[in-house]
C-alpha atoms as a PDB file:
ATOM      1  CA  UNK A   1      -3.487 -11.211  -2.497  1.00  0.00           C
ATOM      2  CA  UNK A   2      -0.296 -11.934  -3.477  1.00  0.00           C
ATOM      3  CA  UNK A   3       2.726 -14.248  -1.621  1.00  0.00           C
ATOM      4  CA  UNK A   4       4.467 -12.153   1.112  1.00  0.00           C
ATOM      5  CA  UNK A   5       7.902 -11.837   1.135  1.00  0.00           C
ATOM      6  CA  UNK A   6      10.500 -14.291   3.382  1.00  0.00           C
ATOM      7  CA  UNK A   7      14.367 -14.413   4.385  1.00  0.00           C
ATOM      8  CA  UNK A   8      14.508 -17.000   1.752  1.00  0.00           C
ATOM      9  CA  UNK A   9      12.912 -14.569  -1.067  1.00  0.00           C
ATOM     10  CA  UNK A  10      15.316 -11.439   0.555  1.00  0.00           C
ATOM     11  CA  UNK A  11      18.470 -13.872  -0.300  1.00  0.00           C
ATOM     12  CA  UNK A  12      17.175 -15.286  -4.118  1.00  0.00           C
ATOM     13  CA  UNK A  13      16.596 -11.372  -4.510  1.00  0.00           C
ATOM     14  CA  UNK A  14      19.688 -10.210  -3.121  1.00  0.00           C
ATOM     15  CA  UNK A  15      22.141 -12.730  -4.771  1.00  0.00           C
ATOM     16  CA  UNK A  16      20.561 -12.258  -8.570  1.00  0.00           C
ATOM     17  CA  UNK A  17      21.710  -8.369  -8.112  1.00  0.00           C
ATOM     18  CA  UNK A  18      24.708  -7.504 -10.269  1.00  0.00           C
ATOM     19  CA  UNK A  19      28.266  -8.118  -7.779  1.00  0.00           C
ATOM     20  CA  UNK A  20      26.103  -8.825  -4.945  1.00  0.00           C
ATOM     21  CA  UNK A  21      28.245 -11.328  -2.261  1.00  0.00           C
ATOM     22  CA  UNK A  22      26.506 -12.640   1.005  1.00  0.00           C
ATOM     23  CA  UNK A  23      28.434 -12.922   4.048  1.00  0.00           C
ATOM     24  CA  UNK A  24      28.222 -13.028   7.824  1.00  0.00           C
ATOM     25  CA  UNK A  25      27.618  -9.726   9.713  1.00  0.00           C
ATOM     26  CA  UNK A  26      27.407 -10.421  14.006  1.00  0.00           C
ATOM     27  CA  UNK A  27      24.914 -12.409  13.985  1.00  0.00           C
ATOM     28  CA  UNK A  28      23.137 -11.674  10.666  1.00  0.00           C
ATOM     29  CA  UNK A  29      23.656 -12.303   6.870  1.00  0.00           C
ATOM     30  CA  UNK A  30      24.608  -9.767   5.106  1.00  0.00           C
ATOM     31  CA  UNK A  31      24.260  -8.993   1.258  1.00  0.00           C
ATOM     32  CA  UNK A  32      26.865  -6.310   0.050  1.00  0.00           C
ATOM     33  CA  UNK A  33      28.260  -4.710  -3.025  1.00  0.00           C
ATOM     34  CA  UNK A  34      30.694  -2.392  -2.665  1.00  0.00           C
ATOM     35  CA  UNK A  35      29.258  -2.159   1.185  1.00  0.00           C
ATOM     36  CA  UNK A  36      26.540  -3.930   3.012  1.00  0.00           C
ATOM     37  CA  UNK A  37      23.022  -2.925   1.499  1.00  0.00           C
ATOM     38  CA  UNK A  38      20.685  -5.219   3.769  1.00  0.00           C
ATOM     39  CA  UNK A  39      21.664  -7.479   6.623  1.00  0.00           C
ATOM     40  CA  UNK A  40      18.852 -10.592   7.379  1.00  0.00           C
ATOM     41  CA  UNK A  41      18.067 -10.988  11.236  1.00  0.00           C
ATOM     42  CA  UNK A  42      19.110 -14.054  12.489  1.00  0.00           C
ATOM     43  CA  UNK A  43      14.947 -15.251  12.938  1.00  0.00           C
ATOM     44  CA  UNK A  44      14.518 -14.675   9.362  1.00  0.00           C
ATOM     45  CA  UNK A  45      11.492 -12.249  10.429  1.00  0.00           C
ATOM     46  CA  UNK A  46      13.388  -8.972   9.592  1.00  0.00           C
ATOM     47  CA  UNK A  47      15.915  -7.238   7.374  1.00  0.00           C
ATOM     48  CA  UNK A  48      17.753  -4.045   7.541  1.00  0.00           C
ATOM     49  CA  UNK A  49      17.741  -2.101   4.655  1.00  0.00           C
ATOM     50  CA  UNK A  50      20.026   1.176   3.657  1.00  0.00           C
ATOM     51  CA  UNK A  51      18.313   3.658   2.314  1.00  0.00           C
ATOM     52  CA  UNK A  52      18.874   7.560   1.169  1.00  0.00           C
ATOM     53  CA  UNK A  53      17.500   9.200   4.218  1.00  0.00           C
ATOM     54  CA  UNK A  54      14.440  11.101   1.828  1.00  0.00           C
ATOM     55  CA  UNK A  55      13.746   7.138   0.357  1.00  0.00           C
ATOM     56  CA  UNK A  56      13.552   5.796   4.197  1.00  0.00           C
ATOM     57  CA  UNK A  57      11.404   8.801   5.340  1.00  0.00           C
ATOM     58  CA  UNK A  58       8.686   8.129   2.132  1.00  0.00           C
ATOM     59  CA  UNK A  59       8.769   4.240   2.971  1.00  0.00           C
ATOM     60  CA  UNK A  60       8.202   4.814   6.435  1.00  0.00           C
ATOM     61  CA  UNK A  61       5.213   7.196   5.958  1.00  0.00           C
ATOM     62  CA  UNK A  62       3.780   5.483   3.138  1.00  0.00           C
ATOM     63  CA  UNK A  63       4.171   1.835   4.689  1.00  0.00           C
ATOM     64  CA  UNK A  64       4.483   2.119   8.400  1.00  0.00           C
ATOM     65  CA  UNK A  65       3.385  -1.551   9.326  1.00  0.00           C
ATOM     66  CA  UNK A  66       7.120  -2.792   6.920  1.00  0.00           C
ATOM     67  CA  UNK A  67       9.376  -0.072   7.318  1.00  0.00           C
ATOM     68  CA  UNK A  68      10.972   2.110  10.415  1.00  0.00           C
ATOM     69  CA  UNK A  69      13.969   3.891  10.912  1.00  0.00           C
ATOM     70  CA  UNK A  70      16.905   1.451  12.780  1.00  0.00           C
ATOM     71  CA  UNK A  71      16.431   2.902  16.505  1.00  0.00           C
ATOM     72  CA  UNK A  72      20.270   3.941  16.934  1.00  0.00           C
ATOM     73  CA  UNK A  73      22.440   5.902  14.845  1.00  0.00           C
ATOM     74  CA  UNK A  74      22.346   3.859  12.410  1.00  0.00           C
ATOM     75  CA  UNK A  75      18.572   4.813  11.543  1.00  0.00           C
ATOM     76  CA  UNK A  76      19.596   8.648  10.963  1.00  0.00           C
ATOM     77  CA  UNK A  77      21.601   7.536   8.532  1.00  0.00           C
ATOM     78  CA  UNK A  78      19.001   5.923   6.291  1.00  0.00           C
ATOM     79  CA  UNK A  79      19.166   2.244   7.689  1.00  0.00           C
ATOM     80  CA  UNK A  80      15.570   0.910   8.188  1.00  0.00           C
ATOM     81  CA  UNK A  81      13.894  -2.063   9.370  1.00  0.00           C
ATOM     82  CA  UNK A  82      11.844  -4.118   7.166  1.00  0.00           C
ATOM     83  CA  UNK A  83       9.096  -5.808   8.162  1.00  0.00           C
ATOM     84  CA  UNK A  84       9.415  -9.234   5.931  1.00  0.00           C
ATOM     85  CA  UNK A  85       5.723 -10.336   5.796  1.00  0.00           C
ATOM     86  CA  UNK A  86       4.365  -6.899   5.721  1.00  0.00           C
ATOM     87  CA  UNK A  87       5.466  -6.705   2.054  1.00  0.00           C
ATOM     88  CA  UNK A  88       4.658  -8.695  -1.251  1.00  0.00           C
ATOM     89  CA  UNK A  89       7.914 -10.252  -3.084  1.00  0.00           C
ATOM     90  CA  UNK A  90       7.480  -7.670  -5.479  1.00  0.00           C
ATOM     91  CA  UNK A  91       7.836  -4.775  -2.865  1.00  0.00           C
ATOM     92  CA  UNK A  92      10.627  -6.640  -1.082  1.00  0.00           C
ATOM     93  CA  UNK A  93      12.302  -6.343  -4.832  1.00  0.00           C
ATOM     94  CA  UNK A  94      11.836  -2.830  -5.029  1.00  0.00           C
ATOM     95  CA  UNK A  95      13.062  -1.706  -1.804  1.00  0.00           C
ATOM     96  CA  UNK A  96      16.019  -4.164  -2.268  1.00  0.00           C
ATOM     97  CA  UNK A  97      17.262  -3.046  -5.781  1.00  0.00           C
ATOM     98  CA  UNK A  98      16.957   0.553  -4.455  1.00  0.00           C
ATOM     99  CA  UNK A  99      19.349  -0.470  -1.209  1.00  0.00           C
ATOM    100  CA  UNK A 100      21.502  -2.164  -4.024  1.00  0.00           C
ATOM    101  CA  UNK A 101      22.210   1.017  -6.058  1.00  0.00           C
ATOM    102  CA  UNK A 102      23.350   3.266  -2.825  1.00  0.00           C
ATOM    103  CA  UNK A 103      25.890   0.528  -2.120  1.00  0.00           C
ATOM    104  CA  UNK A 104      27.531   0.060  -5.642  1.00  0.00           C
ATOM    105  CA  UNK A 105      30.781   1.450  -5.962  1.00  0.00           C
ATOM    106  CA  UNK A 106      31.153   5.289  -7.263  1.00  0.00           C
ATOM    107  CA  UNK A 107      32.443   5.823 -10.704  1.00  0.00           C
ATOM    108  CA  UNK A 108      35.775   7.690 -10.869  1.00  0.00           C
ATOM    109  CA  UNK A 109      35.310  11.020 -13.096  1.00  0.00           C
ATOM    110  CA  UNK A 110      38.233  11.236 -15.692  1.00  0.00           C
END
């Protein structure tokens, strides 16, 4: 079985990604391109992930014990909560590389 992910693998992840800065969010870390992509609870058991809203709907059906929508607003708008120890490092990677590319900045058609 392979390692399961922690807040400590969500932030080597997060900060190798091309532009990626960390900074405080409330009471959470947040890791942000052009905008926040993820935001690390403050207990290090959970993240919050943005997602395209078809993405967060396949994660959430295909891996219902890591993934569910954010119960607010913020959910229907692709933001999901990620289990941490529900997924391996390598599925952390994936989901957090996909949150990555929604947040880097738009290029300018000329």
């Amino acid at each position: 079985m392979s390692t399961m992910a922690t807040a400590k693998d969500l932030a080597t992840i997060a900060k190798k990604l091309d532009g990626t800065i960390e900074a405080a969010h409330f009471d959470r870390k947040a890791f942000k391109v052009k905008r926040i992509y993820a935001t690390l609870a403050a207990d290090g058991f959970t993240a919050n992930l943005k997602f395209s809203l078809d993405e967060q709907e396949l994660k959430c059906l295909m891996h219902p014990q890591a993934f569910a929508p954010v119960a607010n607003a913020w959910g229907q708008k692709g933001w999901t909560t990620v289990k941490l120890a529900s997924l391996s490092v390598a599925e952390l990677r994936t989901a957090l590389e996909s949150a990555w590319r929604h947040a880097l900045p738009t290029r300018k058609k000329s």
